[in-house]
C-alpha atoms as a PDB file:
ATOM      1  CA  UNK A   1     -39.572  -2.699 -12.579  1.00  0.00           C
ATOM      2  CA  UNK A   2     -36.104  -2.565 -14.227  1.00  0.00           C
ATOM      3  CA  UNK A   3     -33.961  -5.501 -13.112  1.00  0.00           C
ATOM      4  CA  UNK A   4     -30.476  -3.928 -12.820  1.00  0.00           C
ATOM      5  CA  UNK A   5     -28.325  -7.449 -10.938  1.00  0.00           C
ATOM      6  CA  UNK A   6     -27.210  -8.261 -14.740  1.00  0.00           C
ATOM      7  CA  UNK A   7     -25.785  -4.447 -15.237  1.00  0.00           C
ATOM      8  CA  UNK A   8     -24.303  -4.652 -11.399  1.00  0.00           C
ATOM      9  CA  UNK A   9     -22.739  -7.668 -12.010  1.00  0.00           C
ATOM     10  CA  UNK A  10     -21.822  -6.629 -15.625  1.00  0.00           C
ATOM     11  CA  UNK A  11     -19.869  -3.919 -14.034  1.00  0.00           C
ATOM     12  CA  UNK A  12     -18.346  -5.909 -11.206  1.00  0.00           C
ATOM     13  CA  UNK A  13     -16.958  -8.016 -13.717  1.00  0.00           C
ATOM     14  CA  UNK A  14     -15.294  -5.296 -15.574  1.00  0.00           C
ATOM     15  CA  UNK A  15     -13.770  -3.656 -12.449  1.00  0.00           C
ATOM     16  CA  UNK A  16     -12.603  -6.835 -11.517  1.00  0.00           C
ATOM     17  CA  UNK A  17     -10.430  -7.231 -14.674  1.00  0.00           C
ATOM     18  CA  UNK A  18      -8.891  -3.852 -14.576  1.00  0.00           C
ATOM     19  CA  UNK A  19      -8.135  -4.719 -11.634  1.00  0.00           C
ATOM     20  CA  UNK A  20      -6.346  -7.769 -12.576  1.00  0.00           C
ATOM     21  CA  UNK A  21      -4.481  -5.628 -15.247  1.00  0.00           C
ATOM     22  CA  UNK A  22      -2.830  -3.870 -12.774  1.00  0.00           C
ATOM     23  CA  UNK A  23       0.752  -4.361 -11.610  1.00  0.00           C
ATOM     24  CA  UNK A  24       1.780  -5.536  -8.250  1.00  0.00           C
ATOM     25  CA  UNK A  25       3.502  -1.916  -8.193  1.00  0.00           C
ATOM     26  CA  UNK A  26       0.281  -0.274  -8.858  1.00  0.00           C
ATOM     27  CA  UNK A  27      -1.959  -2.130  -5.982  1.00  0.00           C
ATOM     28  CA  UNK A  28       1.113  -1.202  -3.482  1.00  0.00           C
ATOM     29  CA  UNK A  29       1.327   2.020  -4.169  1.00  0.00           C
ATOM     30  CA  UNK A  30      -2.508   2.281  -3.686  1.00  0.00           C
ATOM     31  CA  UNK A  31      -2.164   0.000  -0.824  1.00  0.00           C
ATOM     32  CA  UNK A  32       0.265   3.232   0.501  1.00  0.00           C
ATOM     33  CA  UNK A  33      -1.651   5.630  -0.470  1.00  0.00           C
ATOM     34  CA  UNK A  34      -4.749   5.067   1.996  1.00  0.00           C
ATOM     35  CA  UNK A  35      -2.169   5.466   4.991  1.00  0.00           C
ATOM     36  CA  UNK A  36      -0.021   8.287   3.172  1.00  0.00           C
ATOM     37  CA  UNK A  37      -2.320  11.321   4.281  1.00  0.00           C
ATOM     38  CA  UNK A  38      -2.185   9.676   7.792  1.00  0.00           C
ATOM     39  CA  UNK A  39       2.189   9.945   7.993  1.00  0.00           C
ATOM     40  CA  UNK A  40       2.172  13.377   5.765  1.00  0.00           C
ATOM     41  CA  UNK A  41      -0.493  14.890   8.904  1.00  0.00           C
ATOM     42  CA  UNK A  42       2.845  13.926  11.068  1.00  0.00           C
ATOM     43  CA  UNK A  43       5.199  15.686   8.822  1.00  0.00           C
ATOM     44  CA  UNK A  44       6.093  12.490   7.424  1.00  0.00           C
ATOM     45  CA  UNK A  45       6.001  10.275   3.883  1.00  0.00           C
ATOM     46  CA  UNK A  46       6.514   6.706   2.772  1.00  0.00           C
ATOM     47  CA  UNK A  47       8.335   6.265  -0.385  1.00  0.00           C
ATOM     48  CA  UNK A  48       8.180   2.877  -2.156  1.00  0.00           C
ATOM     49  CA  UNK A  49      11.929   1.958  -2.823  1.00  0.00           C
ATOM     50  CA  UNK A  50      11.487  -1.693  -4.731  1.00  0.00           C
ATOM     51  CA  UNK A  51       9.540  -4.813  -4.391  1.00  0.00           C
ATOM     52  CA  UNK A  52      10.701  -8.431  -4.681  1.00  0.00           C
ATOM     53  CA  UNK A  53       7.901 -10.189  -6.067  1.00  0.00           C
ATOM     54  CA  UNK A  54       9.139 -13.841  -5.911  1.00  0.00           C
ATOM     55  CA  UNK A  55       9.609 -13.221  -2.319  1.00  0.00           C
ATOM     56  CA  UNK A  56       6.565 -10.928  -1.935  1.00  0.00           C
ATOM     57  CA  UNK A  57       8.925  -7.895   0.015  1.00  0.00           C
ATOM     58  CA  UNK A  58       7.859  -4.624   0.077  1.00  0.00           C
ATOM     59  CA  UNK A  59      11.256  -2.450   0.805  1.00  0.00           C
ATOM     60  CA  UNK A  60      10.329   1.130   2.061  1.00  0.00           C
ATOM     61  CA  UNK A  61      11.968   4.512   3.110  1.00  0.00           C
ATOM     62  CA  UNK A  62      10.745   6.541   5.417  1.00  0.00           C
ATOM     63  CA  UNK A  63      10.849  10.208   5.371  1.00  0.00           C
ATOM     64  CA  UNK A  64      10.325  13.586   7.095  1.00  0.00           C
ATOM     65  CA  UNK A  65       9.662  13.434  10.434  1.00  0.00           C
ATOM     66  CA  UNK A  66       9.617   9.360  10.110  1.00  0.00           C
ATOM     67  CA  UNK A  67      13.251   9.957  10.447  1.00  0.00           C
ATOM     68  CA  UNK A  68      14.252   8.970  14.234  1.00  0.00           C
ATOM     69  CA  UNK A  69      10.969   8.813  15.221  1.00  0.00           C
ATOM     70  CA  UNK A  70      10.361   5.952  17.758  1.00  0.00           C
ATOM     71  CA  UNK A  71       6.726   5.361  16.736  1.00  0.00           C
ATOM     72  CA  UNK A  72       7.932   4.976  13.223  1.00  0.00           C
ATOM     73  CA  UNK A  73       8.184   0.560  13.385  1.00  0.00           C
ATOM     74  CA  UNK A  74       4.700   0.880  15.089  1.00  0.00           C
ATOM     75  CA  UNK A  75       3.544   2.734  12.675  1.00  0.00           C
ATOM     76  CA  UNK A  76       5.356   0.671   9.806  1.00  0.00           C
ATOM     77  CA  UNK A  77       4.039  -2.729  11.429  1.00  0.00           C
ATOM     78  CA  UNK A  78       0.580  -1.769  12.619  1.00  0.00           C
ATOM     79  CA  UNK A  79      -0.428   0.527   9.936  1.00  0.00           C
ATOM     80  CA  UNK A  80       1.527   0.012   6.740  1.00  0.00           C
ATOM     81  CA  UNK A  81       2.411  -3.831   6.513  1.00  0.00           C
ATOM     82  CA  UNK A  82      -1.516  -4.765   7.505  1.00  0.00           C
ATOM     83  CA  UNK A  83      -3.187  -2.277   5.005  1.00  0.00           C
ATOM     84  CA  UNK A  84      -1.036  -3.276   2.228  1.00  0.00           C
ATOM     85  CA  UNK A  85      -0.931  -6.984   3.153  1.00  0.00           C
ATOM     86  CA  UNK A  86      -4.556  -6.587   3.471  1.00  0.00           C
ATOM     87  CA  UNK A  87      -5.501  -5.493  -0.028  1.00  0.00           C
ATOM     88  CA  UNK A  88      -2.017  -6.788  -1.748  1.00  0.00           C
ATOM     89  CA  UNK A  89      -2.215 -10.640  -0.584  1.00  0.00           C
ATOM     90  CA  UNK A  90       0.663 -11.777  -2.234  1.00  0.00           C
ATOM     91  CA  UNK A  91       3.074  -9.189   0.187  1.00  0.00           C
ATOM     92  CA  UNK A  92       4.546 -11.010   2.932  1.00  0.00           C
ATOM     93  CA  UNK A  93       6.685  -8.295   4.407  1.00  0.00           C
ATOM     94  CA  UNK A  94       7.412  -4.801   4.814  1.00  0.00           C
ATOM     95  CA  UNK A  95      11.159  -3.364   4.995  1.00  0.00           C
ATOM     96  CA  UNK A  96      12.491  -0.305   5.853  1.00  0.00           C
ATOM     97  CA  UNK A  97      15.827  -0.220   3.720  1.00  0.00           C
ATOM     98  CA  UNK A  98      17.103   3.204   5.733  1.00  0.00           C
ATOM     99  CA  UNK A  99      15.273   6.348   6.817  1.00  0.00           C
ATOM    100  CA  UNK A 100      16.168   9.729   5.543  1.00  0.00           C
ATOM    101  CA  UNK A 101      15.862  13.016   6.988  1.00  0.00           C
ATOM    102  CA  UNK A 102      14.807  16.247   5.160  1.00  0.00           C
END
């Protein structure tokens, strides 16, 4: 029997420090990107506009048919700000700077 917890936790290690090496920019936009499909089925995108890291604020623009939509702060505050807080722990807040149409 081949004992493969060393190799498993061999590799666990290793994704763990790329994932380390990664920029707060990087885990945001991946943070976005597991929603993304969700708002582009809608006609709809979120584009990452900046992040202030000391303050850990996400500032986002919504597009498409995110534009005047009233589910659109739902969406941004049920959806967006918990997956991304979820996986990005140091982002205290999501913040639409404007929306724009197409």
């Amino acid at each position: 029997m081949v004992d493969i917890t060393g190799e498993i936790a061999a590799e666990f290690k290793q994704n763990l420090e790329l994932e380390k090496r990664k920029t707060l920019t990087e885990r945001v936009e991946e943070a976005l990107d597991i929603i993304r499909p969700a708002v582009q089925g809608d006609g709809g995108d979120i584009v990452l506009d900046e992040i202030n890291e000391e303050r850990g604020l996400v500032f986002l623009k919504l597009v498409g048919s995110c534009h005047g939509c009233p589910s659109s702060q739902a969406t941004l505050k049920n959806g967006v700000e918990r997956i991304v807080k979820d996986r990005v722990p140091e982002i205290q807040e999501i913040i639409v700077v404007n929306t724009l149409g197409d």
